[in-house]
Structure formats: structure tokens, C-alpha cells
N, C-alpha and C. Protein backbone atom coordinates (compact mmCIF):
# COMPACT_ATOMS: atom_id res chain seq x y z
N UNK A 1 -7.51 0.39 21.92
CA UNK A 1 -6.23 0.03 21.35
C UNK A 1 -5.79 1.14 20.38
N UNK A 2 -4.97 1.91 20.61
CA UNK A 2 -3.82 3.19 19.59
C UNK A 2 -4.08 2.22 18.30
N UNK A 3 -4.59 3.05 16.98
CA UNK A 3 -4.09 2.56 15.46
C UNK A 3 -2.90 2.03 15.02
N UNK A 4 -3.21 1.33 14.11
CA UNK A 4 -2.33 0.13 13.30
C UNK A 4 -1.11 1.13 13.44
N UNK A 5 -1.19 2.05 12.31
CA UNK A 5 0.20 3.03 11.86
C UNK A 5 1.05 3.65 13.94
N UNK A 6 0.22 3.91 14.40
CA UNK A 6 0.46 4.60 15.72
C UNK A 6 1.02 3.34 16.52
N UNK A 7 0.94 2.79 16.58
CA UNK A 7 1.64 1.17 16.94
C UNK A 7 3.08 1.06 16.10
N UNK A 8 2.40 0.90 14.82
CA UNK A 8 3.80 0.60 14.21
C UNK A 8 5.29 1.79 14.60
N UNK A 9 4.54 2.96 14.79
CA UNK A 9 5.61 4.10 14.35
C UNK A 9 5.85 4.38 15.62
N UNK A 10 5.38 4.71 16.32
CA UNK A 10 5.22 4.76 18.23
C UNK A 10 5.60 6.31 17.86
N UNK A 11 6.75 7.09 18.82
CA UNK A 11 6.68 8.22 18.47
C UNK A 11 6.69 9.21 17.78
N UNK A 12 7.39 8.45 16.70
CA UNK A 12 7.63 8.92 15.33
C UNK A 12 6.29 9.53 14.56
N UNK A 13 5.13 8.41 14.97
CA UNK A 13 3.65 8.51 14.20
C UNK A 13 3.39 10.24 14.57
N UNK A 14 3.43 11.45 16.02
CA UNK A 14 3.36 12.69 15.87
C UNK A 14 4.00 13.25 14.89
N UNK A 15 5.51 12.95 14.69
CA UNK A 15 5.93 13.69 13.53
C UNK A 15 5.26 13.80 11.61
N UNK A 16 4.14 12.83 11.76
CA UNK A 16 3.53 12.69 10.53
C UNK A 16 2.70 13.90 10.07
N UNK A 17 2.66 14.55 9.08
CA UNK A 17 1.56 15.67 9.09
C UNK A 17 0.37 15.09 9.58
N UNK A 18 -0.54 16.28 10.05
CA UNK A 18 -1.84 16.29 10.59
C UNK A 18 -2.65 15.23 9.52
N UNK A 19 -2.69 15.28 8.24
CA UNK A 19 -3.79 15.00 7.48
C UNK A 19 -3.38 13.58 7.68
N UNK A 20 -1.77 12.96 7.65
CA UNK A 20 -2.24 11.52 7.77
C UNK A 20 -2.50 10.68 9.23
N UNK A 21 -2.20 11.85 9.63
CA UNK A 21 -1.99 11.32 11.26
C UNK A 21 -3.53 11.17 11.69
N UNK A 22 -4.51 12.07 11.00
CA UNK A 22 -6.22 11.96 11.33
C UNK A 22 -6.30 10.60 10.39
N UNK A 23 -5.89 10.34 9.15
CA UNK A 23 -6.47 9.16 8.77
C UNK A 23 -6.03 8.23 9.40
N UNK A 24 -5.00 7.76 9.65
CA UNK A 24 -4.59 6.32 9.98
C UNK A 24 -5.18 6.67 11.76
N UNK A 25 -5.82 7.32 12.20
CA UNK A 25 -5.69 7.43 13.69
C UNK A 25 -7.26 7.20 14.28
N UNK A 26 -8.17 6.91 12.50
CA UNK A 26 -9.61 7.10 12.87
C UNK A 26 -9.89 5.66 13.41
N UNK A 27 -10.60 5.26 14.96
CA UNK A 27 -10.77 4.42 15.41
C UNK A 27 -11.67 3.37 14.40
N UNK A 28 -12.31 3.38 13.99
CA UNK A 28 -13.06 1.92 12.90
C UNK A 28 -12.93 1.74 11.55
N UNK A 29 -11.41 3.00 11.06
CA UNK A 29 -11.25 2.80 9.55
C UNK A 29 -11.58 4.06 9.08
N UNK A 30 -10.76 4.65 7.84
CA UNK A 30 -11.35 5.79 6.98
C UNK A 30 -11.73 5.30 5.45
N UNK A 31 -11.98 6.35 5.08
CA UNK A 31 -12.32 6.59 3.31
C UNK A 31 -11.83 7.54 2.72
N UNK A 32 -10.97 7.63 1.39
CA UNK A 32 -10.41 8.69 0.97
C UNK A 32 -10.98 8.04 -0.46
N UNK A 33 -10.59 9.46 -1.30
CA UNK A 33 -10.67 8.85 -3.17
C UNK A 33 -9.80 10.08 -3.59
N UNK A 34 -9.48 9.67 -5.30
CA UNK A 34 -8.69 10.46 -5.22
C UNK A 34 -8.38 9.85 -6.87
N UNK A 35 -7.44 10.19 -7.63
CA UNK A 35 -7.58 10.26 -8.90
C UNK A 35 -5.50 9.16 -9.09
N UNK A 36 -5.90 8.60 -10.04
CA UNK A 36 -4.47 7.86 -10.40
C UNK A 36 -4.03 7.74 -11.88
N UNK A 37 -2.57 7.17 -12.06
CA UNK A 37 -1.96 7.20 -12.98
C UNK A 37 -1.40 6.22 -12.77
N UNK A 38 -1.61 5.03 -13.81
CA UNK A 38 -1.33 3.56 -13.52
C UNK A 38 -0.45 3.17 -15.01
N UNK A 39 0.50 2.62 -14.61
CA UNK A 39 1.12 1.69 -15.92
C UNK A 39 0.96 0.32 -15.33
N UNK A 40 0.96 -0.49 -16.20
CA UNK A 40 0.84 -2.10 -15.96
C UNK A 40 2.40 -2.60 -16.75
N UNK A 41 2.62 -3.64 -16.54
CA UNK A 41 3.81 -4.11 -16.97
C UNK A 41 3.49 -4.31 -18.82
N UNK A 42 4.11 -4.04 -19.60
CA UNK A 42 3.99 -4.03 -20.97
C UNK A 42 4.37 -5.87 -21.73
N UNK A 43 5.04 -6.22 -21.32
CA UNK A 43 5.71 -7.65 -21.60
C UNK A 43 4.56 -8.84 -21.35
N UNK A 44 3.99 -9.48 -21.74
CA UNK A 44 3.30 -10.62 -21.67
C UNK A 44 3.34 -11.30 -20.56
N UNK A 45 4.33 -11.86 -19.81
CA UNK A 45 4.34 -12.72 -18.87
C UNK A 45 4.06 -11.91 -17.83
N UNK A 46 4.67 -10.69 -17.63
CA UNK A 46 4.68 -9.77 -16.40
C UNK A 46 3.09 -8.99 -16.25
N UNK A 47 2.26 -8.49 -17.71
CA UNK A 47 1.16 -8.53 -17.50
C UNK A 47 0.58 -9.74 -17.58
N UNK A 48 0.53 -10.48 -17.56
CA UNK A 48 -0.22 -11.63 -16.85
C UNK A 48 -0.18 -12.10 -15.93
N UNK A 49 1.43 -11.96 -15.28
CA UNK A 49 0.80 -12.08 -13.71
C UNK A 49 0.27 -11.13 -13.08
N UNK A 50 0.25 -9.81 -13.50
CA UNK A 50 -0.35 -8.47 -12.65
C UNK A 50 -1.96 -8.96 -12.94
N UNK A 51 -2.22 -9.91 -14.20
CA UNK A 51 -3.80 -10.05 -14.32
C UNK A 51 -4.16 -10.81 -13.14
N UNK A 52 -3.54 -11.61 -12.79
CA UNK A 52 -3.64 -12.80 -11.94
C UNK A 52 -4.11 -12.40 -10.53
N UNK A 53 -2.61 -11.82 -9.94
CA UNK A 53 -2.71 -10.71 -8.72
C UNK A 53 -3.42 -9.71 -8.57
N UNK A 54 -4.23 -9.20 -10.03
CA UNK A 54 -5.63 -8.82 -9.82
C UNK A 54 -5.14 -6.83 -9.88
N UNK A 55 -4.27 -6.56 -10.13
CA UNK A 55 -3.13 -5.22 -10.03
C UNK A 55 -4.03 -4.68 -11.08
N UNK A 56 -4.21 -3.39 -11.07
CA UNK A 56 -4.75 -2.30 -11.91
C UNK A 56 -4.85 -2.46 -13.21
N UNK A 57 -5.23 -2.03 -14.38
CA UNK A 57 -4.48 -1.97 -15.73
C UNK A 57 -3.99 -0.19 -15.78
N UNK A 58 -3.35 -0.79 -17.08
CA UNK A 58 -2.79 1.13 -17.21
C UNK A 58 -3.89 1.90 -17.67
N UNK A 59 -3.91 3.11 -16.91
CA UNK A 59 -5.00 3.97 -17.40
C UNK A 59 -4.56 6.01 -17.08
N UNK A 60 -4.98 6.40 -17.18
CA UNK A 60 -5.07 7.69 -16.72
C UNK A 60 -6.09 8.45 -16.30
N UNK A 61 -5.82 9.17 -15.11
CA UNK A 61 -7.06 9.88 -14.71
C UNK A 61 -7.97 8.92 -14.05
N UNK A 62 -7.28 7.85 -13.44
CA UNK A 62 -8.60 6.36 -12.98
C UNK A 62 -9.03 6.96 -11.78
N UNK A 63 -10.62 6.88 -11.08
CA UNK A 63 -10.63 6.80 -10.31
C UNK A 63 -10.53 5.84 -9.01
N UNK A 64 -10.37 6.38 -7.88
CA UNK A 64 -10.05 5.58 -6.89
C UNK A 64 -10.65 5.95 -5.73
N UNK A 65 -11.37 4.67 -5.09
CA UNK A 65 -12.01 4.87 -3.65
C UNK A 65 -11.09 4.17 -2.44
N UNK A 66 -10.77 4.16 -1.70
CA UNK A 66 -10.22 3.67 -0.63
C UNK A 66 -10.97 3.26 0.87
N UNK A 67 -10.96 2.37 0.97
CA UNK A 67 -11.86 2.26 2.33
C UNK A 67 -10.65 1.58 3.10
N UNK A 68 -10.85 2.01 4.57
CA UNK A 68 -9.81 1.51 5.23
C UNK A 68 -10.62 0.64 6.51
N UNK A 69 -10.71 -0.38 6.66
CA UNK A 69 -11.62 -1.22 7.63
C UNK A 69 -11.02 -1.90 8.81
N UNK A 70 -11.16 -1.29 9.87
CA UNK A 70 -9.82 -1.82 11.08
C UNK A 70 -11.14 -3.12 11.43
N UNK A 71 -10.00 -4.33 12.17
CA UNK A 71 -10.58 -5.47 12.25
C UNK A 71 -9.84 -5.88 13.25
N UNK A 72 -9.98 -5.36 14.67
CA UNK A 72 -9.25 -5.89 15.69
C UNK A 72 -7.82 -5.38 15.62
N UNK A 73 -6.91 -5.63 15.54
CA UNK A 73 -5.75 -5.27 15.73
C UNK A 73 -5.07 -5.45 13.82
N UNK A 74 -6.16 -5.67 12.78
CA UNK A 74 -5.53 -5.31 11.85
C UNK A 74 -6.93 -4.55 10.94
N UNK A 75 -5.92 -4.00 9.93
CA UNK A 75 -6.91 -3.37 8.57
C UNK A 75 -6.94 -3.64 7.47
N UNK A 76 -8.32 -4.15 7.09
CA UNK A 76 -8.80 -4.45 5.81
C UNK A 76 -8.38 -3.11 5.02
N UNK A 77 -7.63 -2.93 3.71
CA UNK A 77 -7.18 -1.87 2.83
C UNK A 77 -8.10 -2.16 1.71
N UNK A 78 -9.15 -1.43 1.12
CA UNK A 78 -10.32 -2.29 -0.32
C UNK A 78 -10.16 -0.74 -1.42
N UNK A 79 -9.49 -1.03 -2.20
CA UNK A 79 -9.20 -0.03 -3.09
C UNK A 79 -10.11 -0.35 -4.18
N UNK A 80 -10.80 0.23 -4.33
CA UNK A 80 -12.03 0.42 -5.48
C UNK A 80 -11.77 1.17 -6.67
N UNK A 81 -11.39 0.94 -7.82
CA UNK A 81 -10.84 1.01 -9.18
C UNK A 81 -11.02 0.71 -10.30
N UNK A 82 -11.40 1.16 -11.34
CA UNK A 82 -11.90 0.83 -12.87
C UNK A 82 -12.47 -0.84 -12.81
N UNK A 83 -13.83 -0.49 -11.76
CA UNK A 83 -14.61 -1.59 -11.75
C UNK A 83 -13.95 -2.79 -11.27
N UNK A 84 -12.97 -2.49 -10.32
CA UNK A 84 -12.39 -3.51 -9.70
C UNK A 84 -12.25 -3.50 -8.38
N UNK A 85 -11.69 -4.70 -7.60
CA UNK A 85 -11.40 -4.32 -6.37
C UNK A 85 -10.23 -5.22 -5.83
N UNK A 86 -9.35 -4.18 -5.02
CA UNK A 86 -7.79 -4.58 -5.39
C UNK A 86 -7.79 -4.52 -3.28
N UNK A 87 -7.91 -5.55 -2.43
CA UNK A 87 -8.44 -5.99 -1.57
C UNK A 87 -6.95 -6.43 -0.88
N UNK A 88 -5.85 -5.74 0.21
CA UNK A 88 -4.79 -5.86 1.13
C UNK A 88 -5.22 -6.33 2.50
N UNK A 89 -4.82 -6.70 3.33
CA UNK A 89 -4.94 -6.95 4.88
C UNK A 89 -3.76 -6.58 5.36
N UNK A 90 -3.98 -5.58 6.30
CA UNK A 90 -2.09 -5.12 7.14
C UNK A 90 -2.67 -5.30 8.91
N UNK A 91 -1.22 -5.68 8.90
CA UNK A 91 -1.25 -6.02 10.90
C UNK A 91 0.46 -5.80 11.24
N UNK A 92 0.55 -5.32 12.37
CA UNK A 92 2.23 -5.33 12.77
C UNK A 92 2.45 -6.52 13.10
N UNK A 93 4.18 -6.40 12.94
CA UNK A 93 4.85 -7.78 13.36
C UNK A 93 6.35 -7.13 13.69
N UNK A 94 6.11 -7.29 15.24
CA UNK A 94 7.61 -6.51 15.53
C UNK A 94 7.64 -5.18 15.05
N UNK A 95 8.48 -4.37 14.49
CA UNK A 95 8.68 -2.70 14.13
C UNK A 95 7.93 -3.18 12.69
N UNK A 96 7.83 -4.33 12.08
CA UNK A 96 7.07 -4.31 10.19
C UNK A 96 5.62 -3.92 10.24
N UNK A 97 5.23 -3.14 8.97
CA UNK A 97 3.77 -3.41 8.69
C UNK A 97 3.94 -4.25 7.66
N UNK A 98 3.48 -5.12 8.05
CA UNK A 98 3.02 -6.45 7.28
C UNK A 98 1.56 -6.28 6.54
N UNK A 99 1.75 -6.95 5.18
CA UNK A 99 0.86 -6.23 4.17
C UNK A 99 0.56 -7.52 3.44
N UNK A 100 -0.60 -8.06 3.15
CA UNK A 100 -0.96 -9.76 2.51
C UNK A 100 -1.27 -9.11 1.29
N UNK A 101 -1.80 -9.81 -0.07
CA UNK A 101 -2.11 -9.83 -0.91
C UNK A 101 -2.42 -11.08 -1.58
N UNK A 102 -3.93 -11.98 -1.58
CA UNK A 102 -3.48 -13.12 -1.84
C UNK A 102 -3.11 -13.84 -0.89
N UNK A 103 -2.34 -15.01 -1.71
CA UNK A 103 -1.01 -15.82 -0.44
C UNK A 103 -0.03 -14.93 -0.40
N UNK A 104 0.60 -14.12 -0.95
CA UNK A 104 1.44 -13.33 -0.55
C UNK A 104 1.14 -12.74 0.45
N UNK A 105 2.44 -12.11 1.41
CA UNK A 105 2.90 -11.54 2.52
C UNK A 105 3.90 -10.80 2.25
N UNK A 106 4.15 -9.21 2.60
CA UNK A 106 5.25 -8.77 2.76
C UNK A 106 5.84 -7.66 3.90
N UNK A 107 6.62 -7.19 4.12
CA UNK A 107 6.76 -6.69 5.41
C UNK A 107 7.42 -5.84 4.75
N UNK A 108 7.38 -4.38 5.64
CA UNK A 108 7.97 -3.26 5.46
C UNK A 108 8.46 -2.59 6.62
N UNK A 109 9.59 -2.04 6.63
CA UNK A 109 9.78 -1.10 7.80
C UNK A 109 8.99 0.54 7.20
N UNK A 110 9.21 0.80 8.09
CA UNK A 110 8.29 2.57 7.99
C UNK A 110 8.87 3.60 8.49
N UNK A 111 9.39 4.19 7.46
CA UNK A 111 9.93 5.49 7.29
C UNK A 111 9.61 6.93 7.21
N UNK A 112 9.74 8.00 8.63
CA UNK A 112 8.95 8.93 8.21
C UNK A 112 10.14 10.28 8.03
N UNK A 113 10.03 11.34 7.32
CA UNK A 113 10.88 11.83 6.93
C UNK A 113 10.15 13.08 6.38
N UNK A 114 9.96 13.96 7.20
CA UNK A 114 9.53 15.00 6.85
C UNK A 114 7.93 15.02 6.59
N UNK A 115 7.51 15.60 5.47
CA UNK A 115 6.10 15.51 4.78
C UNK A 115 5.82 14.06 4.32
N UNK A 116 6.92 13.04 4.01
CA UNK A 116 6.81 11.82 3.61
C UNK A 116 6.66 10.82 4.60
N UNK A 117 6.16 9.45 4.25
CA UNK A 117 6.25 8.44 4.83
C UNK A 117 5.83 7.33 3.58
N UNK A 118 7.31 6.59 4.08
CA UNK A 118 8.01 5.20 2.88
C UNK A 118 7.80 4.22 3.31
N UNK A 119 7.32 3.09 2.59
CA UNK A 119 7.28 1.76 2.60
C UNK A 119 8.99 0.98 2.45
N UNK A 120 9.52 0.54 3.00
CA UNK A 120 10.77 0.08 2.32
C UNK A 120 10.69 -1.51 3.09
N UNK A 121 10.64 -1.59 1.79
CA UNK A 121 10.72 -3.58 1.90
C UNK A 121 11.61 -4.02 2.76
N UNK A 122 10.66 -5.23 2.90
CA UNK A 122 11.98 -6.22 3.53
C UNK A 122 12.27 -7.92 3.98
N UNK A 123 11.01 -8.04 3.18
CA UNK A 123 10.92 -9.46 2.87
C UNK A 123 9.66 -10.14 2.54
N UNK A 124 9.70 -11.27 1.87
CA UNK A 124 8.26 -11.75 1.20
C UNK A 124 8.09 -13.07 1.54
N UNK A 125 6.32 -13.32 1.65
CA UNK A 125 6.21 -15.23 2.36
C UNK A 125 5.30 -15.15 1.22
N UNK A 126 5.35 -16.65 0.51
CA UNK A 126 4.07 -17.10 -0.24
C UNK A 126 4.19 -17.91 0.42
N UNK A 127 2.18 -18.12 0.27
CA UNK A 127 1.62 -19.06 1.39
C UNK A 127 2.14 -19.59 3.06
N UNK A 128 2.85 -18.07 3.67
CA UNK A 128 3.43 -18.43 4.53
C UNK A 128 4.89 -19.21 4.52
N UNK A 129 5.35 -19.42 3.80
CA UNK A 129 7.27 -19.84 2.92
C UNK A 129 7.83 -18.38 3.01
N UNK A 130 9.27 -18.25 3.71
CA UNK A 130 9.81 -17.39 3.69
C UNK A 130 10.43 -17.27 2.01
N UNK A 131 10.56 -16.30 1.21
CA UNK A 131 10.96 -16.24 0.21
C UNK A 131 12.16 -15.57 0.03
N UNK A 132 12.92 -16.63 -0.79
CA UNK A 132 14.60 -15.60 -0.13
C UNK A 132 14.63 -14.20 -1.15
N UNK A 133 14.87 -13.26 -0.94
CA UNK A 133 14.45 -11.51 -1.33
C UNK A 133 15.63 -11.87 -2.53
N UNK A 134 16.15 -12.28 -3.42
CA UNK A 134 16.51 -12.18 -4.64
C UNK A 134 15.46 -12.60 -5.54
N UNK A 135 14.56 -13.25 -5.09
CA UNK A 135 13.73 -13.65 -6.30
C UNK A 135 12.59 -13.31 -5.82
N UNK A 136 11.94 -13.13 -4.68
CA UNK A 136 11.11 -12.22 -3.77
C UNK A 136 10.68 -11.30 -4.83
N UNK A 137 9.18 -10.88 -4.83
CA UNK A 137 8.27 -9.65 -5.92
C UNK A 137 8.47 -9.16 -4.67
N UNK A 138 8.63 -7.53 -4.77
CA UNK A 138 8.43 -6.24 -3.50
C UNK A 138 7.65 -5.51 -3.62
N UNK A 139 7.04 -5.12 -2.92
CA UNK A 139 6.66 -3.28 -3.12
C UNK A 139 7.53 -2.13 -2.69
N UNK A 140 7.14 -0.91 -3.20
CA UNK A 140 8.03 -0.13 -2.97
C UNK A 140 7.07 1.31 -3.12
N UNK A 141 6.96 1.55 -1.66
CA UNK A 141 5.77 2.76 -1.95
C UNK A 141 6.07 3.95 -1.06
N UNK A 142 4.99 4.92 -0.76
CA UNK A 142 5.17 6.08 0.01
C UNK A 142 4.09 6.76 -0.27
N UNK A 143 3.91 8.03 0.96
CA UNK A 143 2.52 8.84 0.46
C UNK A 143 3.52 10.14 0.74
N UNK A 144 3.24 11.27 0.43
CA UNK A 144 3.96 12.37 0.58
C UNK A 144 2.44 13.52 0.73
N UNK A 145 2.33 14.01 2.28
CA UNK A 145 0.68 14.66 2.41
C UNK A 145 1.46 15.91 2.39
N UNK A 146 0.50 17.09 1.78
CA UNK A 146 -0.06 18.42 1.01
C UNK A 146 -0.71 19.02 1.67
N UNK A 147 -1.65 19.58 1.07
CA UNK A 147 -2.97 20.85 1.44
C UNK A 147 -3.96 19.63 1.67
N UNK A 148 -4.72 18.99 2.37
CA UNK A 148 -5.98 18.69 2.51
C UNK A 148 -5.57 16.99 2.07
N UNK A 149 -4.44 16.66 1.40
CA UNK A 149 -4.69 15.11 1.53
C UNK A 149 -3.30 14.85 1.13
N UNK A 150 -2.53 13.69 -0.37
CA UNK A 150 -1.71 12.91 0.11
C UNK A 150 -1.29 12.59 -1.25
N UNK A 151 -0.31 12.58 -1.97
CA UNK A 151 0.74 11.88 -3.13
C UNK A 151 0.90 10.69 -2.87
N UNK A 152 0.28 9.51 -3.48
CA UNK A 152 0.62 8.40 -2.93
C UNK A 152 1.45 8.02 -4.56
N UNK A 153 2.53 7.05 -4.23
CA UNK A 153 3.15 6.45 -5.26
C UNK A 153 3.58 4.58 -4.84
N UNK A 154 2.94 3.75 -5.83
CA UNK A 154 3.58 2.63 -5.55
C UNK A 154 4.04 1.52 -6.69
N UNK A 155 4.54 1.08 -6.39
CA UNK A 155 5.73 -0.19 -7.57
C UNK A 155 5.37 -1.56 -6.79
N UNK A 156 5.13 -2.62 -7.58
CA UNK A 156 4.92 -3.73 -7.51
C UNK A 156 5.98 -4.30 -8.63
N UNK A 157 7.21 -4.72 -8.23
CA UNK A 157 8.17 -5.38 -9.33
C UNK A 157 8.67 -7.07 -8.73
N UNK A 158 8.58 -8.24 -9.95
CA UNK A 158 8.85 -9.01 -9.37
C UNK A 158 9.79 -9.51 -10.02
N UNK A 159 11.04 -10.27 -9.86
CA UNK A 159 12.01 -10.38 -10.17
C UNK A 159 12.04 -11.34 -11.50
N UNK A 160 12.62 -11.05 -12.52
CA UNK A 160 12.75 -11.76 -13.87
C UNK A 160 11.83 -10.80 -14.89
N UNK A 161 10.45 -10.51 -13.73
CA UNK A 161 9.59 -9.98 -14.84
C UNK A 161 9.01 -8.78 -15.00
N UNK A 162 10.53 -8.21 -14.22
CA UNK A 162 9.94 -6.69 -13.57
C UNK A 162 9.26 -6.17 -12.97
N UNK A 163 8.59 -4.54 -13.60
CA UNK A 163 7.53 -3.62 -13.24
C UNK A 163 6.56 -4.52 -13.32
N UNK A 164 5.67 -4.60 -12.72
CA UNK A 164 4.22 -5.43 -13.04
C UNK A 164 3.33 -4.57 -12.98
N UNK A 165 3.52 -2.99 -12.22
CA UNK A 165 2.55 -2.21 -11.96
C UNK A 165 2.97 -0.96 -11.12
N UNK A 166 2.85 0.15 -11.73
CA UNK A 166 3.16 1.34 -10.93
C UNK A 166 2.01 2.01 -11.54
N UNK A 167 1.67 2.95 -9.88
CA UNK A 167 0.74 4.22 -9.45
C UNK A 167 0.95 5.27 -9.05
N UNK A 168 0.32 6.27 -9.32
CA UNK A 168 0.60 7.13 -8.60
C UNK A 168 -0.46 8.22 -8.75
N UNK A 169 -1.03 9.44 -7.25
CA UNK A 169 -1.65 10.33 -7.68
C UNK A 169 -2.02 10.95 -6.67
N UNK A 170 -2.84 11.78 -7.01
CA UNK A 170 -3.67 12.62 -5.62
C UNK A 170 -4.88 11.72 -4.52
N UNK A 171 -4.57 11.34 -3.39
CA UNK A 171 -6.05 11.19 -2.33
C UNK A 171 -5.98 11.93 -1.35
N UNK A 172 -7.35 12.37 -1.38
CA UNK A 172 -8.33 13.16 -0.22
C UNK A 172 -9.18 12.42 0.34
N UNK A 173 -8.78 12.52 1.72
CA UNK A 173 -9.97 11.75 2.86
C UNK A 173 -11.22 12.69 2.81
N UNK A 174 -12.23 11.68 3.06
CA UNK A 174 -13.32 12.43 3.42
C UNK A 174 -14.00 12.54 4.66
């Protein structure tokens, strides 16, 4: 079975640089690490739900492991982080990569554009409930690959209570 991303993107997935096109293309999952720059939401309610959802704290210079674990026609995502572990499941649905967290669900179309490739939202289920996208939390991400690996940047904002959590930094597969 062609990889998750190579499914989702169909021809588009060649136009990706080489470096991400070997990761997302490795038949049983990869591993990258790589160094980050995390803010957490500053406001009380908004860091507390990022505590909840289990989201990074702010730090600098954090490290980060990534394991990518294909599981049949989807991938376990286990991001390993300042003694934590921040644990996604993605599978397609139609042209979306669909991305869990939790009971949360969210879907993205996939955008590739040069050296980049964007996450751009496009709708959210708790516990399987379609959630109507005004009050819907999103993500909002992208990796932009380099010399040898990848700029990843991502936003977790949920509505009323904002930023809850933005990243960003250097990963290298190994």
C-alpha cells in the first residue's frame, strides 16, 4: 500500500523535496529529532486547557524525538518532549489528512508549494460531533525542508481562548 502522505497528495507528493518525500514514504514509519521553540498560551484558562490536551509548555531549545508508526492504512505520530509524550493518530478521508488528538478530530487539506508543505484546516469533531468551525479549536501548521531535514511550525488556537500553543524549529530524520 503507497504511504499515508503519497495517498493523500497523489501526484503532487513528487513535487515535495527529496528529504520529505523519503520520510513520509518509509514503509513501517520514521524517526526524526530535532530542537524547538514552544510558547504555551499565557492566560489561565487557555493554559489550562493546553494542560489538559497534554500540549507542550513554553520552553526553548526543547528537545524533540518524533517517531512515526504506520498501522495499516494509518500513522501513529509520538512526539517525545520535555519528559512528555504528545501522542496524534492520522489516516485519509477523501483529499483530508485527518489528524485525532484525544476525542478530538481534525481534518486538513494539504498544500504543497514549493520547498513547503501546509496544513490548512478545515474542520473539527469532538468525540466524533461535527463542530461548527466558529467555535471549532484548529491547527494551523507546515514544514518547510532545507539541507538534510525540515522547519516545522505549528499553532493550536481555540476559539475564546486563543493561542494555546505554538512551535516551531529544526528536524532531522535519522
Amino acid at each position: 500500500m503507497p504511504s499515508l502522505y503519497r495517498r493523500i497528495l497523489g501526484p503532487r507528493f513528487e513535487a515535495l523535496p527529496e528529504v520529505l518525500r523519503r520520510f513520509h514514504d518509509l514503509p513501517g514509519g520514521g524517526r526524526a529529532k530535532g530542537s524547538l521553540e514552544i510558547e504555551r498560551a499565557t492566560c489561565r484558562p487557555g493554559n489550562a486547557l493546553a494542560g489538559l490536551l497534554g500540549l507542550p509548555r513554553t520552553g526553548e531549545d526543547v528537545a524533540v524525538v518524533l517517531e512515526v508508526k504506520v498501522q495499516g492504512d494509518k500513522e501513529r505520530w509520538v512526539r517525545h518532549m520535555q519528559g512528555r509524550t504528545l501522542e496524534t493518530v492520522q489516516w485519509m478521508k477523501g483529499e483530508w489528512l485527518m489528524e485525532a488528538l484525544g476525542p478530538w478530530a481534525f481534518a486538513s487539506r494539504m498544500v504543497v508549494d514549493g520547498s513547503e508543505m501546509r496544513y490548512e484546516f478545515q474542520r473539527a469533531w469532538f468525540l466524533g460531533i461535527p463542530v461548527p468551525r466558529w467555535i471549532a479549536p484548529f491547527v494551523d501548521g507546515g514544514v518547510d525542508a532545507g539541507e538534510g531535514g525540515w522547519r516545522v511550525t505549528v499553532r493550536i488556537v481555540a476559539p475564546i481562548f486563543g493561542e494555546l500553543v505554538r512551535y516551531e524549529g529544526w528536524i532531522v530524520p535519522e
